[in-house]
N, C-alpha and C. Protein backbone atom coordinates (compact mmCIF):
# COMPACT_ATOMS: atom_id res chain seq x y z
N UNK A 1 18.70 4.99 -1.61
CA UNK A 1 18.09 3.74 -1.18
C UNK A 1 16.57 3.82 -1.30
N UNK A 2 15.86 2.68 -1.30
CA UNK A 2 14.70 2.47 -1.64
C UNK A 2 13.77 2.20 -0.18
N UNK A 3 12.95 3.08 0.34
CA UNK A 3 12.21 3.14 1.61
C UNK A 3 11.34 2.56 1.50
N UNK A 4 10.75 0.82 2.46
CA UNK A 4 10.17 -0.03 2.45
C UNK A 4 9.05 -0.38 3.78
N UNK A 5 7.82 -0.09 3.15
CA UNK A 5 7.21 -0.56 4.27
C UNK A 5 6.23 -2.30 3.98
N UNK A 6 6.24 -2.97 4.80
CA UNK A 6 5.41 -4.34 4.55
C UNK A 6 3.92 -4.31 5.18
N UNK A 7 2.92 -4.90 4.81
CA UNK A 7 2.06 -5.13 5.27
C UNK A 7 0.87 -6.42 5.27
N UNK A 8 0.32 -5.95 5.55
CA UNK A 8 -0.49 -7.63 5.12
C UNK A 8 -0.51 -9.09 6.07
N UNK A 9 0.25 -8.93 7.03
CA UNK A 9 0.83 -9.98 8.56
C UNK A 9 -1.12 -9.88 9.23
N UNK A 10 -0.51 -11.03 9.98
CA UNK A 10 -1.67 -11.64 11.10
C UNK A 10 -1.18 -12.75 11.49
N UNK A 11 -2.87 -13.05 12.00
CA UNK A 11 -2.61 -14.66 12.48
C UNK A 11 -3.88 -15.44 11.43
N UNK A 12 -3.70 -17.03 11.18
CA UNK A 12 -4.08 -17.43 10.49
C UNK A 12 -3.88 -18.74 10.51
N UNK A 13 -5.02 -19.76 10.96
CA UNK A 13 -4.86 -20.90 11.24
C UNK A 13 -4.27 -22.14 9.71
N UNK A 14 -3.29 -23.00 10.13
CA UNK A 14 -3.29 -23.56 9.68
C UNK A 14 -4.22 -23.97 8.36
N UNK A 15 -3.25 -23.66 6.90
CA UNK A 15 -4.28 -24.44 5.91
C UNK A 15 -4.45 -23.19 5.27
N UNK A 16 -4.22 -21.59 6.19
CA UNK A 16 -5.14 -20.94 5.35
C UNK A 16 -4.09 -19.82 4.40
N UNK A 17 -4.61 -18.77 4.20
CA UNK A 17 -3.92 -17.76 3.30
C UNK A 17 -3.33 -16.76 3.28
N UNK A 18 -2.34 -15.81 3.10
CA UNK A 18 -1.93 -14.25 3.63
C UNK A 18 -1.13 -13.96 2.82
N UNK A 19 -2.08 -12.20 2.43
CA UNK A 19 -0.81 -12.00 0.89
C UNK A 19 -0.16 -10.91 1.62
N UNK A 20 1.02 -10.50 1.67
CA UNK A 20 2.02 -9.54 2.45
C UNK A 20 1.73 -8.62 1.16
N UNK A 21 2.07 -7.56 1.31
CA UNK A 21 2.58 -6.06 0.09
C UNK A 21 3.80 -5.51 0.84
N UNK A 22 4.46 -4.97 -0.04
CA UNK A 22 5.38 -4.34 0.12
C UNK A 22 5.79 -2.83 -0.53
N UNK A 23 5.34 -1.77 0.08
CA UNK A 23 5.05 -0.93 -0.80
C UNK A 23 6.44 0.10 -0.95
N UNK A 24 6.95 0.53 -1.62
CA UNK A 24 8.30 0.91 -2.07
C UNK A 24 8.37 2.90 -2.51
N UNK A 25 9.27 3.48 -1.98
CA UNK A 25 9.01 4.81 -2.49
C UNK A 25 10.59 4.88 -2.45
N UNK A 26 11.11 6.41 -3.07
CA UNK A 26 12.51 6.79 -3.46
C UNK A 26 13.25 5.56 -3.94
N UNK A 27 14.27 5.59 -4.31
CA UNK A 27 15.50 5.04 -5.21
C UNK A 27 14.53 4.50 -6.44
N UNK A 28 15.15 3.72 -6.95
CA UNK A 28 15.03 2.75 -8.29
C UNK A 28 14.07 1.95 -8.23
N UNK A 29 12.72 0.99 -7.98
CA UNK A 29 11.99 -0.07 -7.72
C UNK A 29 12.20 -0.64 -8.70
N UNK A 30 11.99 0.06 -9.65
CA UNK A 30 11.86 -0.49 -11.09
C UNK A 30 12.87 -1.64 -11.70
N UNK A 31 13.89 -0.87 -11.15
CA UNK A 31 15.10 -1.72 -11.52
C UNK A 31 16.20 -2.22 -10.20
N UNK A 32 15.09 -2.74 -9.08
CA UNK A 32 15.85 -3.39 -8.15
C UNK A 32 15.27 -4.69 -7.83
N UNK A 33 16.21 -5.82 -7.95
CA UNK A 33 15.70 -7.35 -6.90
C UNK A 33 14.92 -7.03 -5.83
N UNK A 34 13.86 -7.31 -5.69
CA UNK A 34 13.43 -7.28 -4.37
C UNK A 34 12.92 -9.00 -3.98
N UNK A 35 13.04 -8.62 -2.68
CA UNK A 35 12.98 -10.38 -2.12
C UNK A 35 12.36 -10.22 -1.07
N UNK A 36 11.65 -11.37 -0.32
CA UNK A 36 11.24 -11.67 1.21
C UNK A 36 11.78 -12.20 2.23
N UNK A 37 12.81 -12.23 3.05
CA UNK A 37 13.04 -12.97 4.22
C UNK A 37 12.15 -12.93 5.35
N UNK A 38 12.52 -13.99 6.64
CA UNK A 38 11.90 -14.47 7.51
C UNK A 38 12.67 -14.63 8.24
N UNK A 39 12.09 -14.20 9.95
CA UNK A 39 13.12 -14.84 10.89
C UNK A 39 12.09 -15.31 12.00
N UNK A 40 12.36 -16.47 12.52
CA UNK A 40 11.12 -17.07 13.29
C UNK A 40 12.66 -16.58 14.80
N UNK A 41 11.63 -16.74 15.99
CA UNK A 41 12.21 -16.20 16.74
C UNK A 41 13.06 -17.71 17.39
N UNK A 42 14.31 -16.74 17.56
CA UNK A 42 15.71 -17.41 18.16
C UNK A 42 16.32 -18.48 16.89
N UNK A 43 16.21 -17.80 15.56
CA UNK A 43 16.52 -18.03 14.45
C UNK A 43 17.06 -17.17 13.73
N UNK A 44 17.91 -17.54 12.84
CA UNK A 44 18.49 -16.43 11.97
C UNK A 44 17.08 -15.89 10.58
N UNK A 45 17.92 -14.65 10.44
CA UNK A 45 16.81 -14.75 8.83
C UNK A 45 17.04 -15.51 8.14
N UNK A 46 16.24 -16.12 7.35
CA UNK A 46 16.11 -16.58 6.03
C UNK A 46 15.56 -16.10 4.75
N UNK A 47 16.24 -16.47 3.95
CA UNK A 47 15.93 -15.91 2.29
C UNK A 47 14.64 -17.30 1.98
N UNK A 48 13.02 -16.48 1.66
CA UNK A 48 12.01 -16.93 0.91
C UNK A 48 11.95 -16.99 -0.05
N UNK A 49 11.99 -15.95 -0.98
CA UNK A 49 11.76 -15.52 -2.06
C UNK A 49 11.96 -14.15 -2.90
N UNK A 50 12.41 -14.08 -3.82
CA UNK A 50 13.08 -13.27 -4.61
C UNK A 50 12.36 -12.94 -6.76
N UNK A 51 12.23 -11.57 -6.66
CA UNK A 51 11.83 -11.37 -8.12
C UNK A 51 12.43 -10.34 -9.02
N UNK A 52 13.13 -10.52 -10.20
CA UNK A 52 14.17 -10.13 -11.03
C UNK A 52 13.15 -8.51 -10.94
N UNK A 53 13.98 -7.84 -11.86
CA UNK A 53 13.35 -6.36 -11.51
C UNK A 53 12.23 -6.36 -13.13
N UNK A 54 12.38 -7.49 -13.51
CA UNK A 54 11.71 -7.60 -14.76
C UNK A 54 10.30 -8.62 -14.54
N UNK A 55 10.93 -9.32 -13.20
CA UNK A 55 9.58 -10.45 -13.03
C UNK A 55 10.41 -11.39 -13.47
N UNK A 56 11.07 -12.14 -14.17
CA UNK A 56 11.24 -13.21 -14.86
C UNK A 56 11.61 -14.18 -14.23
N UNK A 57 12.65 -14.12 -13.31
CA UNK A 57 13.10 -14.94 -12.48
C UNK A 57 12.55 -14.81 -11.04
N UNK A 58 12.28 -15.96 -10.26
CA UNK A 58 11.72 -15.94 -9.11
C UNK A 58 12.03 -17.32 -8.30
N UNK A 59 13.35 -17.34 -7.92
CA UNK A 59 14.00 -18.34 -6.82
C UNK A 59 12.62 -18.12 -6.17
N UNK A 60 12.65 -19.43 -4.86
CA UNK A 60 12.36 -19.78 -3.26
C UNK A 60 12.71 -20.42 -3.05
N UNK A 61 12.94 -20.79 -2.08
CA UNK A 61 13.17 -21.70 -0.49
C UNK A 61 12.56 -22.78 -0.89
N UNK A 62 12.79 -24.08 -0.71
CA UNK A 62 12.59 -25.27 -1.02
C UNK A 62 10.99 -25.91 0.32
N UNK A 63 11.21 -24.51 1.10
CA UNK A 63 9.98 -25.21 1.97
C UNK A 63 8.82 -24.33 1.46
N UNK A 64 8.69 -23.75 0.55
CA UNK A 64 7.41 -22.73 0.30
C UNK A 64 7.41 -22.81 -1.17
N UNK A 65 7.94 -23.51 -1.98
CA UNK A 65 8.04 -23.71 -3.22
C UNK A 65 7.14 -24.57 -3.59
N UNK A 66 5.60 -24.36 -4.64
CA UNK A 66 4.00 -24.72 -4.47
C UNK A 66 3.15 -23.55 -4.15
N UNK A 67 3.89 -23.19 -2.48
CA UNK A 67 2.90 -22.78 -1.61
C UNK A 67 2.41 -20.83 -1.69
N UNK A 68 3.69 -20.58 -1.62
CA UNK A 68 4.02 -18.71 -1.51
C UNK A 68 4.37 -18.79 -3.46
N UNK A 69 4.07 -17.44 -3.53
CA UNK A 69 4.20 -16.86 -5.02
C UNK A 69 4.40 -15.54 -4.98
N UNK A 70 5.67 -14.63 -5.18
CA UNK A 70 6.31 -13.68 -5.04
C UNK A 70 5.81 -12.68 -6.33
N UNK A 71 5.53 -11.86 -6.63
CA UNK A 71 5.34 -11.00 -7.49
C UNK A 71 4.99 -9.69 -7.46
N UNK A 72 5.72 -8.93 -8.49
CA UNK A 72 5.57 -7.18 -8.54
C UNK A 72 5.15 -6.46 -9.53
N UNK A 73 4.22 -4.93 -9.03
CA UNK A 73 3.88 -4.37 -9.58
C UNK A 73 4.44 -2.88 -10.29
N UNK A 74 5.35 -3.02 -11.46
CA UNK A 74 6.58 -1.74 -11.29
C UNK A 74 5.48 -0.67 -11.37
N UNK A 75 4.73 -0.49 -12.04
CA UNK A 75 3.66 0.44 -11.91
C UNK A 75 3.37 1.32 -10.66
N UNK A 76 3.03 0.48 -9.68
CA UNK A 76 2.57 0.97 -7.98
C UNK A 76 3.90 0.83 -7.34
N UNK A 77 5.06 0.52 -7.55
CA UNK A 77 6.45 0.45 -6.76
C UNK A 77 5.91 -0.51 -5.32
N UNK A 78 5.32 -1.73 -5.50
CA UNK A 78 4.87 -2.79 -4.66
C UNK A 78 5.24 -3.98 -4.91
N UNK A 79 5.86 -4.43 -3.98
CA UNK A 79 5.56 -6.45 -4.56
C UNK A 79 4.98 -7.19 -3.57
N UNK A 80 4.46 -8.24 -3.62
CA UNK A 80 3.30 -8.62 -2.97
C UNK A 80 3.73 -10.29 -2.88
N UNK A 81 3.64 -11.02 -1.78
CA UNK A 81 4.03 -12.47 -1.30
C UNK A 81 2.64 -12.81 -1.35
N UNK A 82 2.02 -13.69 -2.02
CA UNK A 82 0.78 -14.82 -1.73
C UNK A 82 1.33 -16.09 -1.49
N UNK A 83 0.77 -16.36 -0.07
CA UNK A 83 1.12 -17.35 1.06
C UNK A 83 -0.35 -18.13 1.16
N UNK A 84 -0.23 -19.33 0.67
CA UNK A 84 -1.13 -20.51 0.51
C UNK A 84 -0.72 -21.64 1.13
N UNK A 85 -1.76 -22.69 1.81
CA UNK A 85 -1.57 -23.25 2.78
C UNK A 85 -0.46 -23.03 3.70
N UNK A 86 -0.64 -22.19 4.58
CA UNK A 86 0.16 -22.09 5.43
C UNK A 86 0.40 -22.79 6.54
N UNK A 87 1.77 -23.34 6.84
CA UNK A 87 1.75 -23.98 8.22
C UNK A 87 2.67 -23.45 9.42
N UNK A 88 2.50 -24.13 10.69
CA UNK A 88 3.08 -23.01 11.58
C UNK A 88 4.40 -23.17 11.57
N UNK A 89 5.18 -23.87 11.16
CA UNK A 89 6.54 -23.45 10.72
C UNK A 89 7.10 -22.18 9.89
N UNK A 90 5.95 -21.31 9.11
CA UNK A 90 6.17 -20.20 8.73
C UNK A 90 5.62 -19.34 9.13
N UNK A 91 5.71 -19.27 10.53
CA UNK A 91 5.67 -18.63 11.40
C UNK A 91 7.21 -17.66 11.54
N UNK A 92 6.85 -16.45 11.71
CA UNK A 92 7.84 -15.45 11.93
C UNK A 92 7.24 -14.00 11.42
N UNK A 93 8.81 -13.32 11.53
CA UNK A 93 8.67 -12.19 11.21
C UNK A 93 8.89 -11.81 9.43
N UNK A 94 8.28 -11.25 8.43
CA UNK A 94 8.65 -10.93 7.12
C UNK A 94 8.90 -9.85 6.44
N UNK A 95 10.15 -9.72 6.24
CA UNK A 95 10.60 -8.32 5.75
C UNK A 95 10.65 -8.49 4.30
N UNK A 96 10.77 -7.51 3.74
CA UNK A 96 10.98 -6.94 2.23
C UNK A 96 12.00 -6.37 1.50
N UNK A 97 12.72 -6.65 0.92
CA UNK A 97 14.13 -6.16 0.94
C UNK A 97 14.44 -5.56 -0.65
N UNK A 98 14.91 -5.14 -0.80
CA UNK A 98 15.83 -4.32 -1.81
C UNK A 98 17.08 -4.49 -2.52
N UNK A 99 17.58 -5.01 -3.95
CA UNK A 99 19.04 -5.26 -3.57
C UNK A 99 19.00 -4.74 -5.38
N UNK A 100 20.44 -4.42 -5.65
CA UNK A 100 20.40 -4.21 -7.21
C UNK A 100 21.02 -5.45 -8.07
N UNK A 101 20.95 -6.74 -7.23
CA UNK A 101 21.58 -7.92 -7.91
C UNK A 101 20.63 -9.10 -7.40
N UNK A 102 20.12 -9.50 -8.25
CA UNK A 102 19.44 -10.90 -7.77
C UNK A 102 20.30 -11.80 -6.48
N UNK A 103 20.10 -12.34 -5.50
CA UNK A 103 20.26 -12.96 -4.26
C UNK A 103 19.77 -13.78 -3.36
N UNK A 104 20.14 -14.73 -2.66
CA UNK A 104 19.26 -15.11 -1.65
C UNK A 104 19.86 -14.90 -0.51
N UNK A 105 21.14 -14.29 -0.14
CA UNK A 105 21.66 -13.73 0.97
C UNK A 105 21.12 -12.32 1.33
N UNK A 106 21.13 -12.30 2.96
CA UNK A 106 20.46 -11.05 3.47
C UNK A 106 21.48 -10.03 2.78
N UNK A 107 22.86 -10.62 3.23
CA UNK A 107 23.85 -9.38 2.70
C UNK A 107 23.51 -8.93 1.50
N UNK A 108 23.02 -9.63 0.15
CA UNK A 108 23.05 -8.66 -1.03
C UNK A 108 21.99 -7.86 -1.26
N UNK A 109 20.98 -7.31 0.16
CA UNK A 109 19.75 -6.00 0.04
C UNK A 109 20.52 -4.93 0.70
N UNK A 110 20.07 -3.63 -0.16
CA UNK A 110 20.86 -2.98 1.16
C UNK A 110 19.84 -2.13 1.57
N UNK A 111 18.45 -2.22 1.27
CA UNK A 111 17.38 -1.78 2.02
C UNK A 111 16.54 -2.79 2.40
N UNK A 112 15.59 -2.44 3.11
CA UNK A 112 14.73 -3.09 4.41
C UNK A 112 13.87 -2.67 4.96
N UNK A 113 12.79 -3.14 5.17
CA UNK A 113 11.74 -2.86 5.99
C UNK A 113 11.41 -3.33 7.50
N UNK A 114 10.43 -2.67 7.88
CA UNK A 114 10.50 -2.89 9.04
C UNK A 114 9.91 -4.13 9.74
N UNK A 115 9.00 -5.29 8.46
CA UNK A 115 8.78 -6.59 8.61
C UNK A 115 7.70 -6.26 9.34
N UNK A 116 6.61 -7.39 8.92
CA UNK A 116 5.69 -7.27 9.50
C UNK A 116 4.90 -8.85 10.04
N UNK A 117 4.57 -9.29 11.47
CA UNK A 117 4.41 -10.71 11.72
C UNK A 117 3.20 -11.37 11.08
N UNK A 118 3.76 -12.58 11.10
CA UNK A 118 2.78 -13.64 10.64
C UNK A 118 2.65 -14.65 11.47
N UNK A 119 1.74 -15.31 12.16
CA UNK A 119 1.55 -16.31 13.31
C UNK A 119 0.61 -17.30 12.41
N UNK A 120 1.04 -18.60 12.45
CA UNK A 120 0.01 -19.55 11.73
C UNK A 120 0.12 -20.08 13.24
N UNK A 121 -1.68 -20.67 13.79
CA UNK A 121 -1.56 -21.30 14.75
C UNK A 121 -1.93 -22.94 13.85
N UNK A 122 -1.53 -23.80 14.98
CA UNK A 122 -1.78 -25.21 14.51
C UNK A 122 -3.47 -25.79 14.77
């Protein structure tokens, strides 16, 4: 499995910007889906965003689609979320996930990080 840490969380008023990283060591990076979910509290996770192990393909979520832009570096074993105008509905927690099949279900990662928060105030 592929050991995931996230970083890049705060707080950040309305309107403004936050790029997450996700930095990746052991298993495969190269050749694994990796994606972003979110879970705002007393909510389930949700699937954000997702990038083929080639880059090519890159689903999102119909509420961040414009806004967030998912992309990786196979080089540095990182992928990195840029989060533009943000509002406080994307507010939560953001993990980084791992899977060897493109997905937007939590079930198809089978690694994970330990997520790191993001607070947009209004």
């Amino acid at each position: 499995q592929v050991q995931l840490v996230e970083s890049g969380g705060g707080l950040v008023q309305a309107g403004g910007s936050l790029r997450l990283s996700c930095a990746a060591s052991g298993g495969t990076f190269s050749r694994s889906t990796m994606s972003w979910f979110r879970q705002a509290p007393g909510k389930e996770r949700e699937f954000v965003a997702a990038i083929s192990w080639g880059g090519g393909w890159t689903p999102y979520t119909d509420s961040v689609k414009g806004r967030f832009t998912i992309s990786r570096d196979n080089a540095e074993n990182t992928v990195y979320l840029q989060m533009n105008s943000l509002k406080p509905e994307d507010t939560g927690v953001y993990y980084c996930a791992a899977g060897p099949h493109m997905s937007t279900k939590w079930a198809g990662y089978d690694s994970w990080g330990q997520g790191t928060q993001v607070t947009v105030s209004s």
